[in-house]
Structures are given as C-alpha cells and as structure tokens.
C-alpha atoms as a PDB file:
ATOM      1  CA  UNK A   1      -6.571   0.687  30.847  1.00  0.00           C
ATOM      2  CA  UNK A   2      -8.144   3.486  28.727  1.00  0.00           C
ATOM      3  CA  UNK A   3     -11.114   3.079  26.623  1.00  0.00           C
ATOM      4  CA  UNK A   4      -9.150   3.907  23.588  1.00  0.00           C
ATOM      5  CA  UNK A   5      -6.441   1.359  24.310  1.00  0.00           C
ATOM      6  CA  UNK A   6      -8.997  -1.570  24.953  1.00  0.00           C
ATOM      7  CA  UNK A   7     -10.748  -0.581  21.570  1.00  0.00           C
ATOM      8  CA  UNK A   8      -7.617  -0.679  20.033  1.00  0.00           C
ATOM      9  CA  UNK A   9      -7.052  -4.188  21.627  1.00  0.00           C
ATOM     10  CA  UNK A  10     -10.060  -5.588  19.993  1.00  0.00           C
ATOM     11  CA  UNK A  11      -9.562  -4.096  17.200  1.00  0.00           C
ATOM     12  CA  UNK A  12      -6.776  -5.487  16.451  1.00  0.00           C
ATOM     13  CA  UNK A  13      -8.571  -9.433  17.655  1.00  0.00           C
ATOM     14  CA  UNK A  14     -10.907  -8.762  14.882  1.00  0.00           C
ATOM     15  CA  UNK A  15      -8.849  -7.731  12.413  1.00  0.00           C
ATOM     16  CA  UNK A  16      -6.428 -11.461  12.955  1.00  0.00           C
ATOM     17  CA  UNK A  17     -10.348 -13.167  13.230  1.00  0.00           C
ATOM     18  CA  UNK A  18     -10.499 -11.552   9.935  1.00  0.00           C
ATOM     19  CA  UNK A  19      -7.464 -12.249   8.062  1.00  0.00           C
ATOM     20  CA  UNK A  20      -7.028 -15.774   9.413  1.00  0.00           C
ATOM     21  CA  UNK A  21     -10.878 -16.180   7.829  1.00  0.00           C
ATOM     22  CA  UNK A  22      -9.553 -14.915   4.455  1.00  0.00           C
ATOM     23  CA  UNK A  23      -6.812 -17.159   4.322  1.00  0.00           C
ATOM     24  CA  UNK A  24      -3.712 -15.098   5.566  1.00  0.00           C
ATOM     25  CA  UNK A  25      -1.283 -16.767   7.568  1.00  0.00           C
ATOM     26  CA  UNK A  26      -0.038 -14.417  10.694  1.00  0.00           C
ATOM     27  CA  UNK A  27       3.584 -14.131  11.230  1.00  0.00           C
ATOM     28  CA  UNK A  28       3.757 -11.519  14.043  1.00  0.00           C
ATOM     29  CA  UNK A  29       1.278  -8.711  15.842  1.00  0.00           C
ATOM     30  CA  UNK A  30       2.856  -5.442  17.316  1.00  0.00           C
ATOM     31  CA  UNK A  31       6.168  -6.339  16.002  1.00  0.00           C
ATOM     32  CA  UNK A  32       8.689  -3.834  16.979  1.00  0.00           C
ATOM     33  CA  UNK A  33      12.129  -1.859  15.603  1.00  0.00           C
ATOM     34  CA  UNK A  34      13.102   1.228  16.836  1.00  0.00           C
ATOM     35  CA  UNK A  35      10.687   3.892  17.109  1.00  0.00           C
ATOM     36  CA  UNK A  36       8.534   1.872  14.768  1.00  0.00           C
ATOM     37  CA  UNK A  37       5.813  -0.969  15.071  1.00  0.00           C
ATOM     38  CA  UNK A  38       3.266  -2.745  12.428  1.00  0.00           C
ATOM     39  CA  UNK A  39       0.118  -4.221  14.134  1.00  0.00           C
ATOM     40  CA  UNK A  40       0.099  -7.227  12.078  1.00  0.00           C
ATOM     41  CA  UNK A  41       2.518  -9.208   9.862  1.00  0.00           C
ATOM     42  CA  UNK A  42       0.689 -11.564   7.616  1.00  0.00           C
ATOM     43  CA  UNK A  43       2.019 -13.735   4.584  1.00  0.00           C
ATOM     44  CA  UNK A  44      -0.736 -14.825   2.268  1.00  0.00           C
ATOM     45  CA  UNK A  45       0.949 -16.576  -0.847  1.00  0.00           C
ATOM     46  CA  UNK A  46       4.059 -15.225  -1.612  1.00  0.00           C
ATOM     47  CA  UNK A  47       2.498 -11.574  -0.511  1.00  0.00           C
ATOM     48  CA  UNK A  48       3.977 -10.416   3.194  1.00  0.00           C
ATOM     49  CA  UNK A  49       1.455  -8.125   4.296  1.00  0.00           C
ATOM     50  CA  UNK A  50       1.972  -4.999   6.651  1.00  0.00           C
ATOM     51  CA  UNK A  51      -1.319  -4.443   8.491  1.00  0.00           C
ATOM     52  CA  UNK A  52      -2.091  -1.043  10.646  1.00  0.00           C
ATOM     53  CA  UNK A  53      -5.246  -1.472  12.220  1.00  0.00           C
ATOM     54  CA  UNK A  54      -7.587   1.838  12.784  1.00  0.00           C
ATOM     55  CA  UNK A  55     -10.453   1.545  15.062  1.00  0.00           C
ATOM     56  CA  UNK A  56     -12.534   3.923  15.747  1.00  0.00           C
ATOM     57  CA  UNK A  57     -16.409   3.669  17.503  1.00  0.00           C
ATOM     58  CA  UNK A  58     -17.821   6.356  15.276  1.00  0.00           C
ATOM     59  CA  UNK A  59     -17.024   8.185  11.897  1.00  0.00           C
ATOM     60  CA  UNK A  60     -17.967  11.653  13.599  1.00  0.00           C
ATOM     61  CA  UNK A  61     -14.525  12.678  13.203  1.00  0.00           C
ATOM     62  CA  UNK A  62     -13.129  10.863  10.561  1.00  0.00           C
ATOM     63  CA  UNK A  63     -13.028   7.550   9.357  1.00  0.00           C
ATOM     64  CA  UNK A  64     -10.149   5.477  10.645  1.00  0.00           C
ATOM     65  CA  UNK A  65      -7.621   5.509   8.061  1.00  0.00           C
ATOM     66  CA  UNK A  66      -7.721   8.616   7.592  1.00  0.00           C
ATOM     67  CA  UNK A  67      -5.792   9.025  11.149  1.00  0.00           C
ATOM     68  CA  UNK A  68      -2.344   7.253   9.608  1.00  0.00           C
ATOM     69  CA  UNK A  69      -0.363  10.313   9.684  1.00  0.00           C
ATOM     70  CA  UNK A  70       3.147  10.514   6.870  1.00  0.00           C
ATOM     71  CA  UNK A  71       5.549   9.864   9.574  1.00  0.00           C
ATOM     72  CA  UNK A  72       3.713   7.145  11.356  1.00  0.00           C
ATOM     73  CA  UNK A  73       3.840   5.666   6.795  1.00  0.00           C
ATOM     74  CA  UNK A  74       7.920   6.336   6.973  1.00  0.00           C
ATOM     75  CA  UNK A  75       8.316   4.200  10.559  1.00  0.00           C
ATOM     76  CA  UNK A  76       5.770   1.525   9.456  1.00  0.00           C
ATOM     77  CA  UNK A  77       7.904   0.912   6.013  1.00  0.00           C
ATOM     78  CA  UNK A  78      11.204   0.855   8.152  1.00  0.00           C
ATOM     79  CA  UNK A  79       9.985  -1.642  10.439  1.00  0.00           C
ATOM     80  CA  UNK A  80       8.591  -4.144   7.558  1.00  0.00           C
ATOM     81  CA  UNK A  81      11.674  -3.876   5.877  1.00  0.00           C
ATOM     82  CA  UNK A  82      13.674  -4.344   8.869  1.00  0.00           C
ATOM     83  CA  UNK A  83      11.803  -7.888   9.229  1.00  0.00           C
ATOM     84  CA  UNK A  84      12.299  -8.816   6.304  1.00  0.00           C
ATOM     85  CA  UNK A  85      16.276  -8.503   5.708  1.00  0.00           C
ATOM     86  CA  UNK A  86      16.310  -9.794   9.284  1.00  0.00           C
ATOM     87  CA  UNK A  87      13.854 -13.167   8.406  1.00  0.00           C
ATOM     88  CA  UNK A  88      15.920 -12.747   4.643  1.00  0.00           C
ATOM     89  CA  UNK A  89      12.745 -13.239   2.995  1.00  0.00           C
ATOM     90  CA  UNK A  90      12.193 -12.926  -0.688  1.00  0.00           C
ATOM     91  CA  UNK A  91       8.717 -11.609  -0.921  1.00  0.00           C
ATOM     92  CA  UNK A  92       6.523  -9.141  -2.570  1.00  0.00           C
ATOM     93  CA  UNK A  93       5.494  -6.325   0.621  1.00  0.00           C
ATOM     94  CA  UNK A  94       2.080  -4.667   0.571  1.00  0.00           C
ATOM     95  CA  UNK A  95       1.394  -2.224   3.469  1.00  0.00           C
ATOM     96  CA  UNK A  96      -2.730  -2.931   3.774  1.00  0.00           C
ATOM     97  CA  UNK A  97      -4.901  -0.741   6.521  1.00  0.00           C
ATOM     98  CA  UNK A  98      -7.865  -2.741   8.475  1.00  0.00           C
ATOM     99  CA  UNK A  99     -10.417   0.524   9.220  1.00  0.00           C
ATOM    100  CA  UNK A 100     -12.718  -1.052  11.839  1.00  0.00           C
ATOM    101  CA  UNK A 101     -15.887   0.915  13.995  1.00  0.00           C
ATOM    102  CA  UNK A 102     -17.298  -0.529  16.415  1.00  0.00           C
ATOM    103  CA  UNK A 103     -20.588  -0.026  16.170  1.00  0.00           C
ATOM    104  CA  UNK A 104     -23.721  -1.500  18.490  1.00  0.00           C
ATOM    105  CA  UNK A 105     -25.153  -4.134  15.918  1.00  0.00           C
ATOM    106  CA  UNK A 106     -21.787  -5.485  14.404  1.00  0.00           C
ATOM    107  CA  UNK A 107     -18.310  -4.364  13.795  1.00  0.00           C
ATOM    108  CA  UNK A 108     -17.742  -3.204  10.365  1.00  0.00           C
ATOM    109  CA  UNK A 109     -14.520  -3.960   9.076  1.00  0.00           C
ATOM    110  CA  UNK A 110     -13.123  -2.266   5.894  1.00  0.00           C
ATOM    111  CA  UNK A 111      -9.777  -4.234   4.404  1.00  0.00           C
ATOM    112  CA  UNK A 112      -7.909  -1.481   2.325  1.00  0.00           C
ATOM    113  CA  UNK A 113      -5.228  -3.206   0.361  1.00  0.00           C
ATOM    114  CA  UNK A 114      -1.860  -1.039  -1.262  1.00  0.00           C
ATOM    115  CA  UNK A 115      -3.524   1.392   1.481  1.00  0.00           C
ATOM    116  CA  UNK A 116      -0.316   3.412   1.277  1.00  0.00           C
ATOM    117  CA  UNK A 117      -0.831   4.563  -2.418  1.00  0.00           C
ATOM    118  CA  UNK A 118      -3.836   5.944  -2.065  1.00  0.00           C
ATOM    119  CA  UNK A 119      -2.991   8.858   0.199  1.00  0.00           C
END
C-alpha cells in the first residue's frame, strides 16, 4: 500500500479515537453511494454528522482542508443525504472536516465544525 493511503488509514483511526472521546456515537466509516463516499458518519444528540478526514504529514503545501475540492462538497452532500432518506432519519446534518498532520511528537488534530460554510 502507498504511503499516502496508510496515512490516510490512520488518519481516519484517530479521527473515530477522537470523536468517540468527545462523545459522538459512530454510525458508519467510508460509507458509500454512487460516485460518492463520507469517511465518517457520526450522530451526537440529535446532530448526524458528515466527517471528511484530511491528513496530511506537513503544512508545506497546504493545510489539509484546504484540499476538499467543490465537487468532492457536491458528492459528499449526496451521499449524506442518500443515508439519511434511506435510514429515514429525522435529524439536523452538519458536514464537519477532521484536518489531522502527523507530525513526530503527536498528531495534531483540528475538528472544523459547519466546515462546508466556511469555504
């Protein structure tokens, strides 16, 4: 496997470590529908949150969220709402990014919530 896949990989382990120690519930990872997929699929409350995770081992070229491209933002919203007319949930959706570098002393995680709107 490529380096950039197996960062992605733990990336995404740190980001459930994370959520799961902030009190989200996790309701699927890589969850799929047609061209599109969202990481992770967490319910917190009565909040159903759309995760992408980002990780990246350096800023040199950009921190991670800033590599969530428009189209990538149309197929992620699809998909959510896809799961939830198919799970016929009534819930309030926020789409959240996790921006994670790996760095040598300690990850550092960055939890960016209504990450959509801020683009």
């Amino acid at each position: 496997m490529s380096d950039s896949y197996n960062r992605g990989i733990s990336g995404e382990r740190l980001a459930v470590d994370y959520l799961i120690s902030k009190g989200y519930q996790i309701l699927a990872q890589n969850f799929r529908y047609l061209k599109g997929e969202v990481d992770i699929i967490a319910q917190k409350n009565n909040c159903l949150v759309a995760l992408e995770v980002k990780t990246r081992s350096s800023i040199d070229f950009g921190a991670p969220e800033e590599f969530l491209k428009p189209a990538q933002i149309q197929r992620i919203v699809k998909t959510v709402d896809y799961f939830v007319a198919s799970k016929n949930l009534e819930v309030e959706v926020r789409f959240d990014i996790i921006a994670i570098v790996l760095t040598k002393q300690a990850p550092q995680i960055e939890h960016i919530e209504n990450a959509f709107y801020h683009f």
